[in-house]
C-alpha atoms as a PDB file:
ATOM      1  CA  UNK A   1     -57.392 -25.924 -25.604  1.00  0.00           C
ATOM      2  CA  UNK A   2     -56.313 -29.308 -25.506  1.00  0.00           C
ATOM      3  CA  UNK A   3     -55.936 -31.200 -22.364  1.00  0.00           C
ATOM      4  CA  UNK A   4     -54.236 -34.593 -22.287  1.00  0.00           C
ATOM      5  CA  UNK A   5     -53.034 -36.982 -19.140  1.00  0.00           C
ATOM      6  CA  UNK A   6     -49.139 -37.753 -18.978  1.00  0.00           C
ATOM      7  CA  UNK A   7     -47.470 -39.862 -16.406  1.00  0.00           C
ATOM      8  CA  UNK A   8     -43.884 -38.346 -15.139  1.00  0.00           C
ATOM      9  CA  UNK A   9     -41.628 -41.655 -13.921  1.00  0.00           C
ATOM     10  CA  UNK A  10     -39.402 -40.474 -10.953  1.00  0.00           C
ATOM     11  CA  UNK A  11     -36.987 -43.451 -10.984  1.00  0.00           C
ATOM     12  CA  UNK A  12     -35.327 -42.714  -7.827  1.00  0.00           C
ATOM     13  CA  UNK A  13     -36.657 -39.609  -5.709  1.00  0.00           C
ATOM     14  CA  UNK A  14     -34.407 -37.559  -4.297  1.00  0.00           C
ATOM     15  CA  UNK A  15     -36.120 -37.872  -0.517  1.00  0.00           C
ATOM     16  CA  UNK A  16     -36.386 -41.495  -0.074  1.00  0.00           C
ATOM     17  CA  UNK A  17     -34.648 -43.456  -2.750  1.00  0.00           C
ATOM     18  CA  UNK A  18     -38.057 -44.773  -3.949  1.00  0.00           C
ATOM     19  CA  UNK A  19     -39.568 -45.054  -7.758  1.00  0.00           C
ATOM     20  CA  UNK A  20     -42.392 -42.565  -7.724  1.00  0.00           C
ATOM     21  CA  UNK A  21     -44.922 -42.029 -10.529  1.00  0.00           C
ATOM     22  CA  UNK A  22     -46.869 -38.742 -10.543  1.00  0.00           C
ATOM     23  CA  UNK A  23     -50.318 -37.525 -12.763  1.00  0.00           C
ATOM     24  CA  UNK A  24     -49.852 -34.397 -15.011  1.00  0.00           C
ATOM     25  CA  UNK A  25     -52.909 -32.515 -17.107  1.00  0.00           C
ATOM     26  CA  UNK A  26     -50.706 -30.552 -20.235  1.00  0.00           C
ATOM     27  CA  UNK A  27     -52.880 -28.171 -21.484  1.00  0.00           C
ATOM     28  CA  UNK A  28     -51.998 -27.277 -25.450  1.00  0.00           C
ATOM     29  CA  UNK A  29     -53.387 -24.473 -27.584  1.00  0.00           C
ATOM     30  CA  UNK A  30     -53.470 -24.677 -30.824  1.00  0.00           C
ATOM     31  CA  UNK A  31     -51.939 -21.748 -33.830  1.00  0.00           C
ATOM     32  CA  UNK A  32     -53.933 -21.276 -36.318  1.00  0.00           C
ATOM     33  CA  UNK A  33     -51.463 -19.161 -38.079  1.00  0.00           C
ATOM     34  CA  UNK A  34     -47.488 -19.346 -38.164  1.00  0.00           C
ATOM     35  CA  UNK A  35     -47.237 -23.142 -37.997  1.00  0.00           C
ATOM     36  CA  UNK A  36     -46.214 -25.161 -40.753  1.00  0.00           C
ATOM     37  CA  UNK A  37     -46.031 -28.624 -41.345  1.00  0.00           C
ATOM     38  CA  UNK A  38     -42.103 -28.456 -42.119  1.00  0.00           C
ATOM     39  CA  UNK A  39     -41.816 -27.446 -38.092  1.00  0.00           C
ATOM     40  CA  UNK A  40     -40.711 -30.040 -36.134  1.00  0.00           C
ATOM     41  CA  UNK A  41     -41.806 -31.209 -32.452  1.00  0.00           C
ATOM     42  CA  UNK A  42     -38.969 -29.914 -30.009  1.00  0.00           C
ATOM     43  CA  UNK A  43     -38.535 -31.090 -26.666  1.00  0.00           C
ATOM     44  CA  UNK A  44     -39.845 -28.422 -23.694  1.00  0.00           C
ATOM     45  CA  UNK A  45     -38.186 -28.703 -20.181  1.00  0.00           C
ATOM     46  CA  UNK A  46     -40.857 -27.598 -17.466  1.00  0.00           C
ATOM     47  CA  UNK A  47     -39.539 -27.594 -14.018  1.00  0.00           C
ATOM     48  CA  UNK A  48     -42.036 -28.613 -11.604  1.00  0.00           C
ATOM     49  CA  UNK A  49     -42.153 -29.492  -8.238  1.00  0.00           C
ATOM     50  CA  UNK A  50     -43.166 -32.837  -6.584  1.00  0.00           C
ATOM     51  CA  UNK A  51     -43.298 -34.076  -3.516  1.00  0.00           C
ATOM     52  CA  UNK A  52     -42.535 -37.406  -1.913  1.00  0.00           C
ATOM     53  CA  UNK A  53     -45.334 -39.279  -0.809  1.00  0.00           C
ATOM     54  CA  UNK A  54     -43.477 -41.629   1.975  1.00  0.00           C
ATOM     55  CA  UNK A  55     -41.211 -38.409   3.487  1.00  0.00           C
ATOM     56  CA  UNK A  56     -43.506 -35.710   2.349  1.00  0.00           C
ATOM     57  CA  UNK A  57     -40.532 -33.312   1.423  1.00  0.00           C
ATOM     58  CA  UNK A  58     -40.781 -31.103  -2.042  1.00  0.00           C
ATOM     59  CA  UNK A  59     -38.506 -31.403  -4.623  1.00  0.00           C
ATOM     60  CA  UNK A  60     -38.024 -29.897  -7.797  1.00  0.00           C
ATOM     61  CA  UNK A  61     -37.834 -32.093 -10.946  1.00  0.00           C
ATOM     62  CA  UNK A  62     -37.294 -31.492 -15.167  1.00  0.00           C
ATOM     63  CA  UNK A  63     -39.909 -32.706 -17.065  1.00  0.00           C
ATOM     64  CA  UNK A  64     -39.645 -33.189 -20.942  1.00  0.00           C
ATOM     65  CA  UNK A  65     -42.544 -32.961 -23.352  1.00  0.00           C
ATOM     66  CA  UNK A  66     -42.880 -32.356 -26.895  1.00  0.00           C
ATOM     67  CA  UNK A  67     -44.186 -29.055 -28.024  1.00  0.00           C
ATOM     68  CA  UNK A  68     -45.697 -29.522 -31.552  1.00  0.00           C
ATOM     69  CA  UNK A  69     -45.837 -25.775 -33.370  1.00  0.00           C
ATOM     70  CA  UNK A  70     -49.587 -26.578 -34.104  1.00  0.00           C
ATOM     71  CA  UNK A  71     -50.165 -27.390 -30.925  1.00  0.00           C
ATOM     72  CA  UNK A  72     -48.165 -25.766 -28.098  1.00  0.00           C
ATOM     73  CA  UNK A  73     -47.725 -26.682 -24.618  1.00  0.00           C
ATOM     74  CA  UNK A  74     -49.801 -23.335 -22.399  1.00  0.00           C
ATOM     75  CA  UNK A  75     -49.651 -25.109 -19.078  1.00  0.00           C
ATOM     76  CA  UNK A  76     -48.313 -28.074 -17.085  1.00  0.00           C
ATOM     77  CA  UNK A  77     -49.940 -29.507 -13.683  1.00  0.00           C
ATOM     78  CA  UNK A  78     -48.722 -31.765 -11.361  1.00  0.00           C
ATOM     79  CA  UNK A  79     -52.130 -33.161 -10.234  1.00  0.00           C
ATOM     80  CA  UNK A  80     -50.598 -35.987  -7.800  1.00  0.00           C
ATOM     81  CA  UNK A  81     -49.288 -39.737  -7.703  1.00  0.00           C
ATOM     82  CA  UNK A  82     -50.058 -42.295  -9.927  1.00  0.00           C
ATOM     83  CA  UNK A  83     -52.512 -45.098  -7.803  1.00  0.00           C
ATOM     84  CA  UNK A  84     -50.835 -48.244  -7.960  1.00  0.00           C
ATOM     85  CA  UNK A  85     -52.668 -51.660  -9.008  1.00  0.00           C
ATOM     86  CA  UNK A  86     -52.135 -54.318  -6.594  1.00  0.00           C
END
């Protein structure tokens, strides 16, 4: 497995009105057999849930990734908020 750190921009949340940014591990396997390199990356919609760090309410995003078919998307994580540099 292959395990890789995305960022997921939440430009205005749904609780507060405020740009979030939240951590995500994507774990991908990979095919040894069935892939070819004629496949082409397709978009995957995961629904996740986040929740709003200034009202604390969940809420239920969309996130898009690309699945490569020699390397395909097993599991996505929402491990928390982006820490800000000040």
């Amino acid at each position: 497995m292959e395990k890789s750190n995305e960022v997921y921009d939440v430009p205005q949340c749904p609780s507060c009105g405020k740009a979030h940014k939240y951590r995500m591990i994507v774990l991908r396997s990979t095919v040894l057999f069935g892939a070819s390199n004629a496949d082409m990356q397709k978009e995957k919609r995961v629904r996740r849930i986040f929740i709003c760090p200034k009202t604390g309410v969940k809420f239920e995003g969309v996130v898009v990734l690309l699945d490569d078919p020699k390397n395909k998307i097993a599991s996505v994580k929402v491990e928390g908020l982006v820490e800000e540099k000040k």
